[in-house]
Structures are given as C-alpha cells and as structure tokens.
N, C-alpha and C. Protein backbone atom coordinates (compact mmCIF):
# COMPACT_ATOMS: atom_id res chain seq x y z
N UNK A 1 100.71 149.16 106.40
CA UNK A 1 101.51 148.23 107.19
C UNK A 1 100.92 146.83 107.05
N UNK A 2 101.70 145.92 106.62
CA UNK A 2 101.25 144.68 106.60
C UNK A 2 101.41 143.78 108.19
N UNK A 3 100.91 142.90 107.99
CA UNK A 3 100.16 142.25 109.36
C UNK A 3 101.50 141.83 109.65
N UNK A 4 101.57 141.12 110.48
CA UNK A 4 103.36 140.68 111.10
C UNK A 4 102.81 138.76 110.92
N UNK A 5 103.82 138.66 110.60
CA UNK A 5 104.07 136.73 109.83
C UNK A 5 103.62 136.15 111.51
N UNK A 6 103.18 134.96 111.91
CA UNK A 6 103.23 134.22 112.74
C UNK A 6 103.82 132.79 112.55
N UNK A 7 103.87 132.46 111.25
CA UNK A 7 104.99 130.92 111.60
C UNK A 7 106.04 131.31 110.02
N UNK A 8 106.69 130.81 110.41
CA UNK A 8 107.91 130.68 109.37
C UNK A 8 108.46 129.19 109.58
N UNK A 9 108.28 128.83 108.07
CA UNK A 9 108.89 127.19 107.98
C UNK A 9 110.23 126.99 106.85
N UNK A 10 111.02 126.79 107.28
CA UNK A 10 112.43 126.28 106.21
C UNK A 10 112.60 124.97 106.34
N UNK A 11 111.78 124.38 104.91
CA UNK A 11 111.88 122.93 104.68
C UNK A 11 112.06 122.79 102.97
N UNK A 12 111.42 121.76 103.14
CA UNK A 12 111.33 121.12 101.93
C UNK A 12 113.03 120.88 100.89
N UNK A 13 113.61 120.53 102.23
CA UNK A 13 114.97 119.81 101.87
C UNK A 13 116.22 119.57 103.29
N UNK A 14 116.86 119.98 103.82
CA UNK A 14 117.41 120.09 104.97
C UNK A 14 118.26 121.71 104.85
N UNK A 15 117.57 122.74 105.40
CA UNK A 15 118.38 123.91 105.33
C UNK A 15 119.08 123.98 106.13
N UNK A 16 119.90 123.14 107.16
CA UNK A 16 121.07 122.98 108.10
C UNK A 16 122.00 122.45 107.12
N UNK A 17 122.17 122.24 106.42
CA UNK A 17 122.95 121.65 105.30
C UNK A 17 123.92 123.09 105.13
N UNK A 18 123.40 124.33 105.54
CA UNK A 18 123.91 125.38 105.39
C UNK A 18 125.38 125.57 106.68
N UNK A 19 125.99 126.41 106.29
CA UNK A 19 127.20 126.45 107.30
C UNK A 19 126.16 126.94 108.53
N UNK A 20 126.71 127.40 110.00
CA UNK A 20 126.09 128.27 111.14
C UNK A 20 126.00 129.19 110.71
N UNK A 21 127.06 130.09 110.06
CA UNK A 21 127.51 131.51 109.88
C UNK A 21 126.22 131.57 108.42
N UNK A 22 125.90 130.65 107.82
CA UNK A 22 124.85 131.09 106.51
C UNK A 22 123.67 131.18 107.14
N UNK A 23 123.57 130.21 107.97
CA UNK A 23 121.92 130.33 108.67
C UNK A 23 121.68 131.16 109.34
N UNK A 24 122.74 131.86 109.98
CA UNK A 24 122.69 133.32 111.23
C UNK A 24 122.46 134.31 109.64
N UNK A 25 122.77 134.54 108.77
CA UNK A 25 122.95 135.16 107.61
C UNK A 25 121.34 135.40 107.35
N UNK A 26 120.70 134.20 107.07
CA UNK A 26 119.50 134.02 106.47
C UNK A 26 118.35 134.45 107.69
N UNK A 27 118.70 133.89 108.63
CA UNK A 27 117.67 134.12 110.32
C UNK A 27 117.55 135.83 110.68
N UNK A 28 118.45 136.49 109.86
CA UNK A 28 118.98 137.51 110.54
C UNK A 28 118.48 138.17 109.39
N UNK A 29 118.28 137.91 107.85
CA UNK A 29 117.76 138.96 106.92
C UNK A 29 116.00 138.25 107.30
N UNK A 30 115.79 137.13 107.02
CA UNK A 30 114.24 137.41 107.81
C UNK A 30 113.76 137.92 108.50
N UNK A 31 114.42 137.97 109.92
CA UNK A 31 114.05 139.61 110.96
C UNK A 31 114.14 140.59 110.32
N UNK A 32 115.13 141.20 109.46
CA UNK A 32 115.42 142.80 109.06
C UNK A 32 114.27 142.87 107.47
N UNK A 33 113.75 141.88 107.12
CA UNK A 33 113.05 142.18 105.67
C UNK A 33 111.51 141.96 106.45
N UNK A 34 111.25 141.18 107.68
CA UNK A 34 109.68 141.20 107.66
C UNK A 34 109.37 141.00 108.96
N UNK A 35 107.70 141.60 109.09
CA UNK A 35 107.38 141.55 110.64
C UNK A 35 106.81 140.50 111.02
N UNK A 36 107.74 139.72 111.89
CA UNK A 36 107.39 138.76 112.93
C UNK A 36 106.97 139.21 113.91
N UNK A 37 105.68 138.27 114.13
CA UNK A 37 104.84 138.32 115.00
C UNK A 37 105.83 137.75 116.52
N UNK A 38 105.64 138.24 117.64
CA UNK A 38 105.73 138.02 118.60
C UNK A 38 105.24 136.68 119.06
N UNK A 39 106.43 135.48 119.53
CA UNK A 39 105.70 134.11 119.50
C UNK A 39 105.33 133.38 118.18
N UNK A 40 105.49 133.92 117.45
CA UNK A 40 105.63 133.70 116.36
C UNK A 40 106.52 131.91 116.18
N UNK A 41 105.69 131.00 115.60
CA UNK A 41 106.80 129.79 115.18
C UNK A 41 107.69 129.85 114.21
N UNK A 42 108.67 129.93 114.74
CA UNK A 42 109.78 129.54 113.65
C UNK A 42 110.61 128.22 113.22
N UNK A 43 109.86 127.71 112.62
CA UNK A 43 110.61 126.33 112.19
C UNK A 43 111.16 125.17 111.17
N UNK A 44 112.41 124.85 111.46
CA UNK A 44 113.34 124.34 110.59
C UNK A 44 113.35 122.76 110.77
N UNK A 45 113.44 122.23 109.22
CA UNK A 45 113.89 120.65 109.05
C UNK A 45 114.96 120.35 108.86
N UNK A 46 115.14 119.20 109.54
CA UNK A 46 116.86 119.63 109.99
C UNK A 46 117.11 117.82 109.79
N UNK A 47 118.49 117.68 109.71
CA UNK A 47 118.54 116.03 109.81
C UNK A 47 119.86 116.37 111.11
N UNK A 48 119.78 115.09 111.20
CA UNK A 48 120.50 114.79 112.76
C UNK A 48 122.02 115.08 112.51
N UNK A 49 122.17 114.64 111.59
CA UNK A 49 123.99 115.73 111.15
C UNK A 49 124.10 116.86 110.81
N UNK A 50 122.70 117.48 110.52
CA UNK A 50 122.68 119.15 110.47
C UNK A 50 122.81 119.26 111.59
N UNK A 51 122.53 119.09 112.80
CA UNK A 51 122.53 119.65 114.14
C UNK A 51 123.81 119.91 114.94
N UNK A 52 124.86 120.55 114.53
CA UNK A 52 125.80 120.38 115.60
C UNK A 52 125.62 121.61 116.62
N UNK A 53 126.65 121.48 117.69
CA UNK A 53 126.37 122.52 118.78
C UNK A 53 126.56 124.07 118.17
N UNK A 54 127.25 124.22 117.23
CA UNK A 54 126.69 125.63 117.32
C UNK A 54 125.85 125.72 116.20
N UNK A 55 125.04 125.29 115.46
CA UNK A 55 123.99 125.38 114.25
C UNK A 55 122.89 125.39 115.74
N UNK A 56 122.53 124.34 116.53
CA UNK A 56 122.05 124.88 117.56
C UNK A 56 121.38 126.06 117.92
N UNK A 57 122.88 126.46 118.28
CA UNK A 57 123.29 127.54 119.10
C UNK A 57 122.85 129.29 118.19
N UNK A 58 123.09 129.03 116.92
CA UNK A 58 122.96 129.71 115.72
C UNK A 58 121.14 129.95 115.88
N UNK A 59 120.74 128.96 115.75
CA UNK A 59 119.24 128.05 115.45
C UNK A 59 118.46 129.12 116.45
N UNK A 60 118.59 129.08 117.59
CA UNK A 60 118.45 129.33 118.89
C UNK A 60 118.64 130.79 118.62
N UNK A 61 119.94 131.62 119.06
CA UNK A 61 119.62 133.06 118.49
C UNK A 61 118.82 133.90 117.60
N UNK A 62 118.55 132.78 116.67
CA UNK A 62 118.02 133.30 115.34
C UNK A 62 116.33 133.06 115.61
N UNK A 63 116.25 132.93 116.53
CA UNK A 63 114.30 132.74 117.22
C UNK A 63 113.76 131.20 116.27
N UNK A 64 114.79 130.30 116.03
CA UNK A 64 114.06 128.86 115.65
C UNK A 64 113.65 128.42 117.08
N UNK A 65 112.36 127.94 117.37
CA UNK A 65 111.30 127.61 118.29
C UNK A 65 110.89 126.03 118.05
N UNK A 66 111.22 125.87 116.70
CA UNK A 66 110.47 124.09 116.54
C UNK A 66 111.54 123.49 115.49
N UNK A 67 111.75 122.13 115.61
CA UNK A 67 112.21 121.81 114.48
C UNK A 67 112.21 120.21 114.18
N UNK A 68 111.82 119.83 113.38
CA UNK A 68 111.44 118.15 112.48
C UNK A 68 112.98 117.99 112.27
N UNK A 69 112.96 116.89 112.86
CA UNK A 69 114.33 115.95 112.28
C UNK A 69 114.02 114.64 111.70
N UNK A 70 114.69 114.64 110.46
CA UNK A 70 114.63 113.30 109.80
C UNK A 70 115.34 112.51 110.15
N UNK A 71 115.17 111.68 111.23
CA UNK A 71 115.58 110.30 111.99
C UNK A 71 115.35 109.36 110.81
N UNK A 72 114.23 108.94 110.47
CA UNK A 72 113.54 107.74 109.75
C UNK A 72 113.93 106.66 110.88
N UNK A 73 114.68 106.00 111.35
CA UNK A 73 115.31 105.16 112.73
C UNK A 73 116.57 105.60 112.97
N UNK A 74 116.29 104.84 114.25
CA UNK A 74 117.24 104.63 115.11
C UNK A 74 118.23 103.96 114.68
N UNK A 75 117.79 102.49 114.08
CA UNK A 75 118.22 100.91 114.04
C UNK A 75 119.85 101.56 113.20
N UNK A 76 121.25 101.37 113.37
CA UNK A 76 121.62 101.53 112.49
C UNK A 76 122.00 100.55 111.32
N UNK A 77 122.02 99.53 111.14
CA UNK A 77 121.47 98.56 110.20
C UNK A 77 120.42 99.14 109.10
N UNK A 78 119.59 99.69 109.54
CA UNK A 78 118.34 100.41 108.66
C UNK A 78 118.64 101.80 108.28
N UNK A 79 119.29 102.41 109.15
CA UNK A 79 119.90 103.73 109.10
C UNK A 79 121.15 103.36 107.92
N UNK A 80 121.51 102.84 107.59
CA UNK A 80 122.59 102.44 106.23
C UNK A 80 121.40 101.79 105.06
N UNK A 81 120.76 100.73 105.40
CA UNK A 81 119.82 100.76 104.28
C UNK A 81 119.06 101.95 103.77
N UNK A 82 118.57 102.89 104.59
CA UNK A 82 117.80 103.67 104.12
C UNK A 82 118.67 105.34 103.53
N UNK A 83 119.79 105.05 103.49
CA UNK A 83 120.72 105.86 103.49
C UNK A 83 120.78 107.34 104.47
N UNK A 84 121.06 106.75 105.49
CA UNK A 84 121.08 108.34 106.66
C UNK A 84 122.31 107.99 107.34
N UNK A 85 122.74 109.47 107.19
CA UNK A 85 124.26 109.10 108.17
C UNK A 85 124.24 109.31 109.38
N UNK A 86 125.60 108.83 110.09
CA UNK A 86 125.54 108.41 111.37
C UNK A 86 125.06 107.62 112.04
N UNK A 87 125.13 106.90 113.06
CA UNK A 87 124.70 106.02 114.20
C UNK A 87 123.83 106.47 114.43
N UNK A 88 122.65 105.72 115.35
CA UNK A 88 121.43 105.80 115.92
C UNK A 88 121.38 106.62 116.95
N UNK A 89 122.64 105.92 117.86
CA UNK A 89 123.02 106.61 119.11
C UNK A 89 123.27 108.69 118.70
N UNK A 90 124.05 108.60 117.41
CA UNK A 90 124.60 109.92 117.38
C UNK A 90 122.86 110.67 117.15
N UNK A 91 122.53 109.41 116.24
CA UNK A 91 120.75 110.42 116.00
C UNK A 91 120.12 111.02 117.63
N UNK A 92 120.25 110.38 118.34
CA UNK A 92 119.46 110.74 119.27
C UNK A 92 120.24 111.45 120.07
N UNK A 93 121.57 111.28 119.83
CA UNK A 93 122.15 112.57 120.98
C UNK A 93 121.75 113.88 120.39
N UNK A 94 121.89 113.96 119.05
CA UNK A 94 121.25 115.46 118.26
C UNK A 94 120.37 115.93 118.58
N UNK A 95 119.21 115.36 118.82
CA UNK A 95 118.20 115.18 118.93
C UNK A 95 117.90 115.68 120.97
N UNK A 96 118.41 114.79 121.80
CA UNK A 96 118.50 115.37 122.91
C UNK A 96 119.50 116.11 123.20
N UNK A 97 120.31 116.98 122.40
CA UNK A 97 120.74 118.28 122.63
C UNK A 97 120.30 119.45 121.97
N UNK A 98 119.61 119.68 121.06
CA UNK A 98 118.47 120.46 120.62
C UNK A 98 117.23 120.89 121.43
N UNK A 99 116.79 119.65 122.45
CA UNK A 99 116.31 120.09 123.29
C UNK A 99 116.18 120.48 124.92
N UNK A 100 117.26 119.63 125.04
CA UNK A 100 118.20 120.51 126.12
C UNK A 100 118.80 122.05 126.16
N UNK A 101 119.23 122.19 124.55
CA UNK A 101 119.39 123.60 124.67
C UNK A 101 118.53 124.68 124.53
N UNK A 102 117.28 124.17 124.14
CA UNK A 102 115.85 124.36 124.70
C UNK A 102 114.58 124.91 123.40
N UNK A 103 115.38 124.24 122.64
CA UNK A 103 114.08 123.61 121.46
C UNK A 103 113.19 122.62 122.03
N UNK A 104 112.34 122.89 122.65
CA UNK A 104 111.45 121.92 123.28
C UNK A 104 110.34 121.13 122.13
N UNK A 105 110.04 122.05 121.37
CA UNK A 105 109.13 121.93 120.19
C UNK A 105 110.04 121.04 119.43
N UNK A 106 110.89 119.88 119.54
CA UNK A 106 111.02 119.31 118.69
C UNK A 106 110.89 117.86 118.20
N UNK A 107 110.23 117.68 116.94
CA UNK A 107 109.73 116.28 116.30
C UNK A 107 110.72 115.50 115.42
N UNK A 108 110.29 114.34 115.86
CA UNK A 108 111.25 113.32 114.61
C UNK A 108 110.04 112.92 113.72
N UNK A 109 110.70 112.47 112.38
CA UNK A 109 109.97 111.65 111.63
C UNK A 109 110.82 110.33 112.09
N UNK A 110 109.47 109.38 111.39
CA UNK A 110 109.74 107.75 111.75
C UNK A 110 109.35 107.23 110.53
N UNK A 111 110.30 106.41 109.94
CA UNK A 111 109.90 105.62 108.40
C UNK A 111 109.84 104.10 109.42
N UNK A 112 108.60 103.53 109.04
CA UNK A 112 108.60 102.31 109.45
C UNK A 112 107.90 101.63 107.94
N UNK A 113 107.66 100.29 108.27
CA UNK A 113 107.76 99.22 106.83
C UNK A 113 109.32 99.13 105.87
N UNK A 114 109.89 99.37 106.26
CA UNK A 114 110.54 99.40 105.28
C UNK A 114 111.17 97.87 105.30
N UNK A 115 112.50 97.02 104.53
CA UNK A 115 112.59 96.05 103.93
C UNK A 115 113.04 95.46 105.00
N UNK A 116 112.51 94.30 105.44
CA UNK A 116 112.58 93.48 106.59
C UNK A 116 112.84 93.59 107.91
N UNK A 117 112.26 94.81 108.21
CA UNK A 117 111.94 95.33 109.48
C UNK A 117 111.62 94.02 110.47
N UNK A 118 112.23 94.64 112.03
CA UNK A 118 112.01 93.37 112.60
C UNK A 118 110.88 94.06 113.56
N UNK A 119 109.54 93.67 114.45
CA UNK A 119 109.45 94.15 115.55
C UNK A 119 110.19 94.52 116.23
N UNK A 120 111.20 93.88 116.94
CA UNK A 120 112.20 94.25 117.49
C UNK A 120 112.74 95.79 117.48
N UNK A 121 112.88 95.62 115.69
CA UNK A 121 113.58 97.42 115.20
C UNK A 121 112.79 98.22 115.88
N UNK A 122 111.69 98.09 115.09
CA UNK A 122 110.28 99.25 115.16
C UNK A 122 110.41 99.46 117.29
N UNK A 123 110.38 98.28 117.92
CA UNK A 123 110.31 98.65 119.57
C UNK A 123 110.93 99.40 119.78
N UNK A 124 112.31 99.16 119.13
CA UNK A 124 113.49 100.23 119.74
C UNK A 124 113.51 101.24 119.25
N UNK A 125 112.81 101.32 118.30
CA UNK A 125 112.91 103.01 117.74
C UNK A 125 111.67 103.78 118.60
N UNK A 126 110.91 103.24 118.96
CA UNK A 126 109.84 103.83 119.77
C UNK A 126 110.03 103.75 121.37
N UNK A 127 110.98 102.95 121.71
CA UNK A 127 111.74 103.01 122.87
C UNK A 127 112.77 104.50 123.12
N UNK A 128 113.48 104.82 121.93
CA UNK A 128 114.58 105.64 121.86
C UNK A 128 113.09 107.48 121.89
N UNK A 129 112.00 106.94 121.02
CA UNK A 129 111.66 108.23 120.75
C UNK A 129 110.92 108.50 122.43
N UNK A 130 110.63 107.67 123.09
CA UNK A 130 109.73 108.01 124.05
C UNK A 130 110.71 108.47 125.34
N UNK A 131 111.81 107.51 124.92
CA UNK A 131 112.94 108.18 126.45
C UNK A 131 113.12 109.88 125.64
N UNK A 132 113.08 110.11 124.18
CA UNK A 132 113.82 111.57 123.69
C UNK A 132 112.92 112.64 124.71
N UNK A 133 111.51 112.24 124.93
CA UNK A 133 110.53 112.94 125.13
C UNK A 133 110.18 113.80 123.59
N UNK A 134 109.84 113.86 122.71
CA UNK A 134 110.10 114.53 121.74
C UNK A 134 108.34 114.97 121.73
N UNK A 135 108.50 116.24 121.19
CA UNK A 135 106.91 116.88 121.12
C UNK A 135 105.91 116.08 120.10
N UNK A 136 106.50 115.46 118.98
CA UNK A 136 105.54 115.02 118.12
C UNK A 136 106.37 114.16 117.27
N UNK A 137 105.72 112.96 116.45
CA UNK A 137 106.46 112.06 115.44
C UNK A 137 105.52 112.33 114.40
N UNK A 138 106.16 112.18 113.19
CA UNK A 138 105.16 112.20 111.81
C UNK A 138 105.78 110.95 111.48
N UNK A 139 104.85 109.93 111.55
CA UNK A 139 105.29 108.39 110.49
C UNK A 139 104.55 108.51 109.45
N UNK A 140 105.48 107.58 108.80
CA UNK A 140 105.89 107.44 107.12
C UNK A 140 105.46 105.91 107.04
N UNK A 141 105.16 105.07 106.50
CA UNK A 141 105.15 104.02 106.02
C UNK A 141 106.15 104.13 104.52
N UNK A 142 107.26 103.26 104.49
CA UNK A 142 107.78 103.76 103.52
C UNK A 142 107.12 103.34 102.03
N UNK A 143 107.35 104.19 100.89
CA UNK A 143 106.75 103.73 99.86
C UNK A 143 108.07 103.93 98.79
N UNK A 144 108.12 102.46 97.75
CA UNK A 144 109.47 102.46 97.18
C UNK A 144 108.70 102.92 96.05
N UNK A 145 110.39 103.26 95.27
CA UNK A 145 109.94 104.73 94.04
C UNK A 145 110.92 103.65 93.21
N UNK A 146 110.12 103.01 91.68
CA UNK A 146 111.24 102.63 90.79
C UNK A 146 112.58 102.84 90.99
N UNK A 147 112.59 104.50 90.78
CA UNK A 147 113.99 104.75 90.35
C UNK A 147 114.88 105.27 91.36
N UNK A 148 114.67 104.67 92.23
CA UNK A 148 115.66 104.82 93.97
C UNK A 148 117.01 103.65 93.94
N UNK A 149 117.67 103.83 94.36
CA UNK A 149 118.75 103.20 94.56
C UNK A 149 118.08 101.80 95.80
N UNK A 150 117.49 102.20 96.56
CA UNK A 150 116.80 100.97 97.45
C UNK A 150 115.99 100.36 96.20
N UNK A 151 115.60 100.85 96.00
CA UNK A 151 114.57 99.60 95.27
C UNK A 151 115.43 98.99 93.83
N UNK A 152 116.43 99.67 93.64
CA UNK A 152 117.76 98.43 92.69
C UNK A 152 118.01 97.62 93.00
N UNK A 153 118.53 97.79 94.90
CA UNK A 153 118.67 96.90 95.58
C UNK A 153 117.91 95.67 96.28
N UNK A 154 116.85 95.97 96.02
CA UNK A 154 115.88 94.72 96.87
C UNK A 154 115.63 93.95 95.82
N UNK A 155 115.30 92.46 95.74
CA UNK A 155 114.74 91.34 95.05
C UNK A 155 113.29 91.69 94.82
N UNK A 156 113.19 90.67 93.69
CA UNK A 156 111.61 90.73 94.51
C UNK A 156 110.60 90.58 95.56
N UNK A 157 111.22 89.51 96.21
CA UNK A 157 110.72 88.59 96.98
C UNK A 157 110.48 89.84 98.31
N UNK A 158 111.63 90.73 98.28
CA UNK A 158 111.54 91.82 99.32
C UNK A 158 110.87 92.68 98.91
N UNK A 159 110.46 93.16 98.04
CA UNK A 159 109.61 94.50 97.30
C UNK A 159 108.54 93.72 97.70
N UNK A 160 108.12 92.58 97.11
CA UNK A 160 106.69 91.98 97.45
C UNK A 160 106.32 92.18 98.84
N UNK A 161 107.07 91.63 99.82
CA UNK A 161 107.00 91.77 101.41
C UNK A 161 106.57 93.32 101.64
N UNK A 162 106.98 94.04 101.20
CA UNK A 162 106.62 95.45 101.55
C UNK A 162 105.14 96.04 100.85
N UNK A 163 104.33 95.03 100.35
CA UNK A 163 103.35 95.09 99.80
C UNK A 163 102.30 94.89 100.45
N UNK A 164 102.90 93.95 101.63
CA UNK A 164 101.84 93.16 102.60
C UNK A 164 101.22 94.08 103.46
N UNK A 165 99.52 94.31 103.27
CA UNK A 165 99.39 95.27 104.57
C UNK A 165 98.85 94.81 105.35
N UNK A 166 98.80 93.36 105.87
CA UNK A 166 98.14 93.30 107.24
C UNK A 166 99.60 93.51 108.11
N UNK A 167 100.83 93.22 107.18
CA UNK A 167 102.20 93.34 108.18
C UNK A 167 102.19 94.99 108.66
N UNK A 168 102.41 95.53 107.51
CA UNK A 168 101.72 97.41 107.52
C UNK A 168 101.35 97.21 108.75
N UNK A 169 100.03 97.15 108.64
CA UNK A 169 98.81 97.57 109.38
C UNK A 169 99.90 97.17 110.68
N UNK A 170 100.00 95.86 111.03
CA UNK A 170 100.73 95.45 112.46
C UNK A 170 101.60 96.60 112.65
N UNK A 171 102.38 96.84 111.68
CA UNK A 171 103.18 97.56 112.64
C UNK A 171 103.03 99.21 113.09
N UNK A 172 102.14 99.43 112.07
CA UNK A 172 101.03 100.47 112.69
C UNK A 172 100.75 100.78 113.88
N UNK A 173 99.93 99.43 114.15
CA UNK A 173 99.45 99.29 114.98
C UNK A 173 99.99 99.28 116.69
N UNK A 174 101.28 98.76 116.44
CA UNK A 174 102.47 98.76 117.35
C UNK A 174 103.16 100.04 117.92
N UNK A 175 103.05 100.96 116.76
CA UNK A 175 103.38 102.46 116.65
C UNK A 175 102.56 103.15 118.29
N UNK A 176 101.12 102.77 117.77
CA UNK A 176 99.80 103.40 118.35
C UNK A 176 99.82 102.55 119.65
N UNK A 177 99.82 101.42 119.75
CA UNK A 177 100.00 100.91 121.04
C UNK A 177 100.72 100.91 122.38
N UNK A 178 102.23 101.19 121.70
CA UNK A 178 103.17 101.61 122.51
C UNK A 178 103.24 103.23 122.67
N UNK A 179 103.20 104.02 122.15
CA UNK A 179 103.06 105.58 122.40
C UNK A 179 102.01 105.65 122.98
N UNK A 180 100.86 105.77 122.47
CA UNK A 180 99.64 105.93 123.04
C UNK A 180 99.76 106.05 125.15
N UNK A 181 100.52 105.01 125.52
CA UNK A 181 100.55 105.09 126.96
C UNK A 181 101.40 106.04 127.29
N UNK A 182 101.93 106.44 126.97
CA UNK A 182 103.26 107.46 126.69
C UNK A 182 103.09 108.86 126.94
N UNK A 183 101.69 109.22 126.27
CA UNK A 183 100.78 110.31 125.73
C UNK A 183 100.93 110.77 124.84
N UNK A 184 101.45 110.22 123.78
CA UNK A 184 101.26 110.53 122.26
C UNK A 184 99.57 110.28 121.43
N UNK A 185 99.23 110.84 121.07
CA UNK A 185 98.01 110.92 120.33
C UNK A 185 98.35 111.10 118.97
C-alpha cells in the first residue's frame, strides 16, 4: 500500500480554463485513482475568469482547499496592458466569492513594475488586496521577454524605465510597508 498523497497542485497554466463538468471529471478520477490523505491540500491556479459560480461550486465538491489567482492588478488600465480579462472590480468579486464560498486558503499574485506604473496604481491594488482579506500574495516584479507582444509595444524610453531599480526597489518597498500593518509577512 502506498502512503496516501497530502497536497495536490493543478498549475502550471490555468486548469479552470476547463468546463465545471471537466474539472468535476478530473477531481473525481483523482479521488478514484489515488490515496488522499485526509486534510490533504488540494490546490488549483485559477485566473479570475476561470472562477465562475459553479467552477466554484465544482472546485469545492471536488475537495479544492487553496487556490492562486492570477490578478497581476486590479488597475484596469494595466489589466488591458498586461493582457488579463475583465475589470478589476470583476477581479475581485471572483476573488471574494471563492472565499465566501469558503476557499479561505486563497492567494493572488501581484505583477508590480510594470510600464509606467503610478504609486497611485500599486496603492490601490494593495488597498483592493487587503479589504479581499486574501491568505497570501506572491509578487512578481515584472520582467519583459523580447518576444512578448508588450515589449513590441513599449519604446524605448519605457523599456529603459523598467530597468530602473531604485524605482523597483520603491515600489517594493511600498508593497512591504503597506501590508506589513495589515499582517502580511
């Protein structure tokens, strides 16, 4: 008899991308092919338009316990530059109905630096994550890739700006300052 699994992770792309009825499919041959541990974490990366009420609801039956959402922001201005769909507002209603329906375990990622970020942005996205209550953030400092469609789009003058790290560092630093009272560590 082999030992019984204690975390199960479905990432490394957005597997809500799947219908409800595929993910109850998939949640449901992982129980019947292997032994989960009791308490066991089960958790999925999900983006904020994967989440509707019954993927949820699906999510939830199927013993998902935690799940990372790729926010990157709030801002939607930046949320179109950085290509993520939907409104900010819709991001965070996803987001606080996932854990209302009682995914408590759940984290956003945060892309900050990216191309002419204002303080301003960065406040409000750390404004939005601290009212979410959300269990944990993983920030990103963004890093541009040649062959991205953002970086076709930026000048130089903006690629250079994103080079700067005492700006980095600031807004780093802003990250840590404002959470920190919050009780984020």
């Amino acid at each position: 008899m082999k030992a019984p699994i204690d975390a199960v992770n479905f990432g490394g792309g957005t597997p809500t991308s799947l219908s409800p009825a595929q993910m109850k499919a998939v949640l449901t041959e992982l129980k019947n092919s292997f032994s989960i541990a009791d308490g066991a974490e089960i958790s999925v990366e999900t983006s904020a338009t994967g989440l509707s009420d019954e993927m949820i609801e699906e999510l939830i039956s199927g013993g998902v316990n935690r799940l990372s959402v790729g926010i990157q922001t709030f801002d939607d201005d930046a949320r179109k530059l950085l290509g993520r769909r939907g409104s900010g507002e819709f991001a965070a209603s996803r987001v606080a109905a996932a854990i209302k329906a009682g995914i408590r375990n759940t984290s956003v990622d945060l892309i900050y630096n990216y191309p002419a970020e204002t303080d301003k942005q960065l406040l409000n996205d750390l404004e939005t994550i601290s009212r979410l209550d959300v269990a944990g953030i993983s920030l990103y400092s963004l890093v541009l890739h040649e062959k991205t469609p953002l970086y076709r789009r930026l000048d130089e003058k903006e690629k250079a700006e994103m080079l700067n790290m005492r700006r980095e560092k600031e807004l780093f630093d802003m990250i840590f300052d404002k959470l920190e009272p919050r009780g984020y560590k």
